[in-house]
Protein backbone atom coordinates (compact mmCIF):
# COMPACT_ATOMS: atom_id res chain seq x y z
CA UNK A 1 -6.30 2.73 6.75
CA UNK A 2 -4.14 2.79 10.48
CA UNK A 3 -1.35 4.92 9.45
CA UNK A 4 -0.33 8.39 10.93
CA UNK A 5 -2.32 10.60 8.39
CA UNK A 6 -5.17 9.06 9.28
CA UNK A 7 -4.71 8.99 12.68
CA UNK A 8 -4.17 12.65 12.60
CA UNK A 9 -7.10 13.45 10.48
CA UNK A 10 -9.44 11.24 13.06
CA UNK A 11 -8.19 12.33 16.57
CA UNK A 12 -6.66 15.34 16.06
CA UNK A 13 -8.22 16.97 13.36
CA UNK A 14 -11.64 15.60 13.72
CA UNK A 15 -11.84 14.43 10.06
CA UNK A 16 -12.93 11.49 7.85
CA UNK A 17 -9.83 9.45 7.73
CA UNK A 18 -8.64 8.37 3.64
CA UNK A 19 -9.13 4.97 2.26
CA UNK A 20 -6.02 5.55 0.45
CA UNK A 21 -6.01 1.89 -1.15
CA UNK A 22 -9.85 0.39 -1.18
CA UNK A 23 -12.13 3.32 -1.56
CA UNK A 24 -11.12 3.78 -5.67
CA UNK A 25 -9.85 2.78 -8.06
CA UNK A 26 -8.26 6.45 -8.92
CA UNK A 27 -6.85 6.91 -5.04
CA UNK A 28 -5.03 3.72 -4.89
CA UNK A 29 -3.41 4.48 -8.77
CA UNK A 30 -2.47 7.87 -6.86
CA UNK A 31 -0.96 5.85 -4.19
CA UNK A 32 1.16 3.39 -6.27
CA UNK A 33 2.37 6.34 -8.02
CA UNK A 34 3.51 8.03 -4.80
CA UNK A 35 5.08 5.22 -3.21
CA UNK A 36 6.89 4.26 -6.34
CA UNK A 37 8.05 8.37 -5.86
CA UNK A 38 9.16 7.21 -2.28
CA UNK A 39 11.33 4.93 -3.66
CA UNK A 40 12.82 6.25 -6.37
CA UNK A 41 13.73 9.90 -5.52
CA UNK A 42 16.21 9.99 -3.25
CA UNK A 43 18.46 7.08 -5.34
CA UNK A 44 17.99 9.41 -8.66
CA UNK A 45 18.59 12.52 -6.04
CA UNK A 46 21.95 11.15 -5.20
CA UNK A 47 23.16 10.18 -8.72
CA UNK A 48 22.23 13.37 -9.81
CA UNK A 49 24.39 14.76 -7.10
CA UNK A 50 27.71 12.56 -8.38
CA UNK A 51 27.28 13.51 -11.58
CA UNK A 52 27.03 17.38 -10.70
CA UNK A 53 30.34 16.69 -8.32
CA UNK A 54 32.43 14.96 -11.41
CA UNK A 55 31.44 17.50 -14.37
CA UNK A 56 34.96 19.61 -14.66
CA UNK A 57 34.55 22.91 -12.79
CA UNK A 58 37.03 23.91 -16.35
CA UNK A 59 34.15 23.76 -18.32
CA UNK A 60 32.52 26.07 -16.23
CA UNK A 61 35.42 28.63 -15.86
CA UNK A 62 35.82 28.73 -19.60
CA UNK A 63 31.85 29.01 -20.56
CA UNK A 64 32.04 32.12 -18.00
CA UNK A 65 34.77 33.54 -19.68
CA UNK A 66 33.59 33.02 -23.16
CA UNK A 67 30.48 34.95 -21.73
CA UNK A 68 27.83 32.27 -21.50
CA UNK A 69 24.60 33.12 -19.37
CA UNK A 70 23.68 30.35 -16.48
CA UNK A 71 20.95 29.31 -18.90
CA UNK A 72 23.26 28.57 -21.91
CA UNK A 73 26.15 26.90 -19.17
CA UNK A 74 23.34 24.92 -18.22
CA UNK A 75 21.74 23.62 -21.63
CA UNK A 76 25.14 23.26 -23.09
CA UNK A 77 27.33 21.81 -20.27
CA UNK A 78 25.19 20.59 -17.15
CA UNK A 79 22.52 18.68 -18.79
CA UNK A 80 24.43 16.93 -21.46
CA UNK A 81 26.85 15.59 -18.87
CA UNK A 82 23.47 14.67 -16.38
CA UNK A 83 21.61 13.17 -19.35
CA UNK A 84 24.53 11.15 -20.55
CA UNK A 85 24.45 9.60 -17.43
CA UNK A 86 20.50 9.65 -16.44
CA UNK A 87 19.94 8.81 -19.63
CA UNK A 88 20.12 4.83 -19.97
CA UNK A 89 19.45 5.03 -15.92
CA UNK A 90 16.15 6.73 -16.78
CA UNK A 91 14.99 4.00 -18.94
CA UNK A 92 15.86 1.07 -17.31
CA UNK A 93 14.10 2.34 -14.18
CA UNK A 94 10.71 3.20 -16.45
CA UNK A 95 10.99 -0.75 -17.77
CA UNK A 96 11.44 -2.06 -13.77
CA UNK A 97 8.05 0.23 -13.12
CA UNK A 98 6.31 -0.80 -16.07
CA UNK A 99 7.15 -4.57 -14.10
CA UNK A 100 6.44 -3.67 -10.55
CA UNK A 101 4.88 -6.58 -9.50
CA UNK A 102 6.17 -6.14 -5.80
CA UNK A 103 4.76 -2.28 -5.76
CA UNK A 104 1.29 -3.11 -6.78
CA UNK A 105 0.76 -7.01 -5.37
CA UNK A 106 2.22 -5.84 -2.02
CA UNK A 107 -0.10 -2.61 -1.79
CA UNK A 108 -3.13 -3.58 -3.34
CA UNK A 109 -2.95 -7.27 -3.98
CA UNK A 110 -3.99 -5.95 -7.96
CA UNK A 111 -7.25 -4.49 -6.91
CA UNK A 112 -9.06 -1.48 -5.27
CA UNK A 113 -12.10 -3.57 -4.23
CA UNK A 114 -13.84 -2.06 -7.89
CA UNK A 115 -15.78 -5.07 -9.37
CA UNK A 116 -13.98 -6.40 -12.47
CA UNK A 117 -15.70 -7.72 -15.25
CA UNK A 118 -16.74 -11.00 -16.06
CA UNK A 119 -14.95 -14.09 -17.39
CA UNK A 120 -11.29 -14.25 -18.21
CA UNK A 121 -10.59 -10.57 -17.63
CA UNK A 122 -12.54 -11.37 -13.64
CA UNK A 123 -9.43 -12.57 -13.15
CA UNK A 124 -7.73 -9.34 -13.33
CA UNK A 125 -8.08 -6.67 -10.83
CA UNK A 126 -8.78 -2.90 -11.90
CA UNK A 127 -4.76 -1.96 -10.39
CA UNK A 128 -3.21 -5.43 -11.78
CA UNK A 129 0.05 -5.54 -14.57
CA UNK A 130 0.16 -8.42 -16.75
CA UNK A 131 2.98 -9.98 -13.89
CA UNK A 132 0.06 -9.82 -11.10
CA UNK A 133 -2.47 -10.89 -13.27
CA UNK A 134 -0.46 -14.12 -14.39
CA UNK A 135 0.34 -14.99 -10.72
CA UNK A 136 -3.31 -14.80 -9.95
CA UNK A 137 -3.93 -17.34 -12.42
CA UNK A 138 -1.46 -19.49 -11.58
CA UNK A 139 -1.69 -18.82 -7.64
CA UNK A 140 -5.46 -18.25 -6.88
CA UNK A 141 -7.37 -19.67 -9.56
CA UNK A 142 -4.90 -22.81 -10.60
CA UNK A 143 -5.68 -21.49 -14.38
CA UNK A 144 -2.07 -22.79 -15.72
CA UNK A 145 -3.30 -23.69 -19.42
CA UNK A 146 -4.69 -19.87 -19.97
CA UNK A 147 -1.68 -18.49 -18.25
CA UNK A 148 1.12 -20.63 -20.06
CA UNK A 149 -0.94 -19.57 -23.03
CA UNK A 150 -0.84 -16.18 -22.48
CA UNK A 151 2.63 -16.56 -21.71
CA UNK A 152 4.09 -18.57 -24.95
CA UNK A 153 2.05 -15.55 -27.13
CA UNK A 154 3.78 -12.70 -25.32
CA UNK A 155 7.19 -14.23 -25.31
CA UNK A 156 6.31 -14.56 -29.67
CA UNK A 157 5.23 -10.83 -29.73
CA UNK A 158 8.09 -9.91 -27.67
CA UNK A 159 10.69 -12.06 -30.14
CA UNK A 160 8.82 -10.90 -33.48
CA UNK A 161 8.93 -7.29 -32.38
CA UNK A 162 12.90 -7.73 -31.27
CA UNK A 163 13.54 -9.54 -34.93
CA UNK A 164 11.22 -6.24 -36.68
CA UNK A 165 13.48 -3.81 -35.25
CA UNK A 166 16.74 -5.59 -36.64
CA UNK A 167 14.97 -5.86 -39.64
């Protein structure tokens, strides 16, 4: 609510300032997003860069003399050698976001100010992952049963669907 956009839209401009994290539900998921952008960019801009640097300028050479278009150098030599790379790098970083508890407890604390529902799911803000919504039970609300629970059942799931795949 006191950063520099705001500020700018205020004084200078006059304007309503944002509520980028309490005023929705919606803007705050927008936020996350962007911050989790932020972060990630410029590391995937610079391996992206190494890998372009250390693909054989050969290749290239010959695919030119053979007669390949940019478009066909591209789909068969540049993005096989990025994706090769990228690839596994791509997925881990989708599982660490998927677990982000430091992105979304450290914005939002789980929540956008939107009432939650009642009972167990109270618990759990509108923004929360199941990692923020575990330490909330175990941190604010001293619920340790329902979250070791909740736990022990995941960490079955989890096993049962590692021993399907095998299968």
């Amino acid at each position: 609510s006191y950063g520099i956009i705001n500020y700018l839209l205020k004084y200078v401009l006059g304007l309503q300032p944002v509520k980028w994290l309490d005023g929705s539900r919606t803007m705050a998921q927008i936020v996350v997003i962007l911050v989790n952008f932020w972060v990630g960019v410029p590391y995937t801009v610079l391996t992206c860069t190494g890998i372009l640097m250390n693909i054989p300028t050969d290749l290239y050479e010959a695919a030119r003399i053979d007669g390949a278009d940019p478009i066909k150098t591209f789909t068969k030599i540049t993005f096989p050698y990025m994706m090769f790379v990228l690839g596994p790098s791509m997925i881990t970083s989708l599982t660490g976001n998927i677990n982000n508890f430091n992105m979304i407890f450290l914005l939002t604390g789980g929540s956008s100010g939107v009432s939650a529902q009642a009972g167990l799911v109270s618990l759990a803000g509108d923004l929360d992952l199941l990692i923020t919504w575990l330490y909330k039970m175990t941190g604010d609300k001293s619920d340790y049963d329902m979250a070791s629970v909740i736990g022990i059942l995941l960490f079955i799931v989890r096993n049962f669907a590692r021993n399907a795949e095998k299968l």
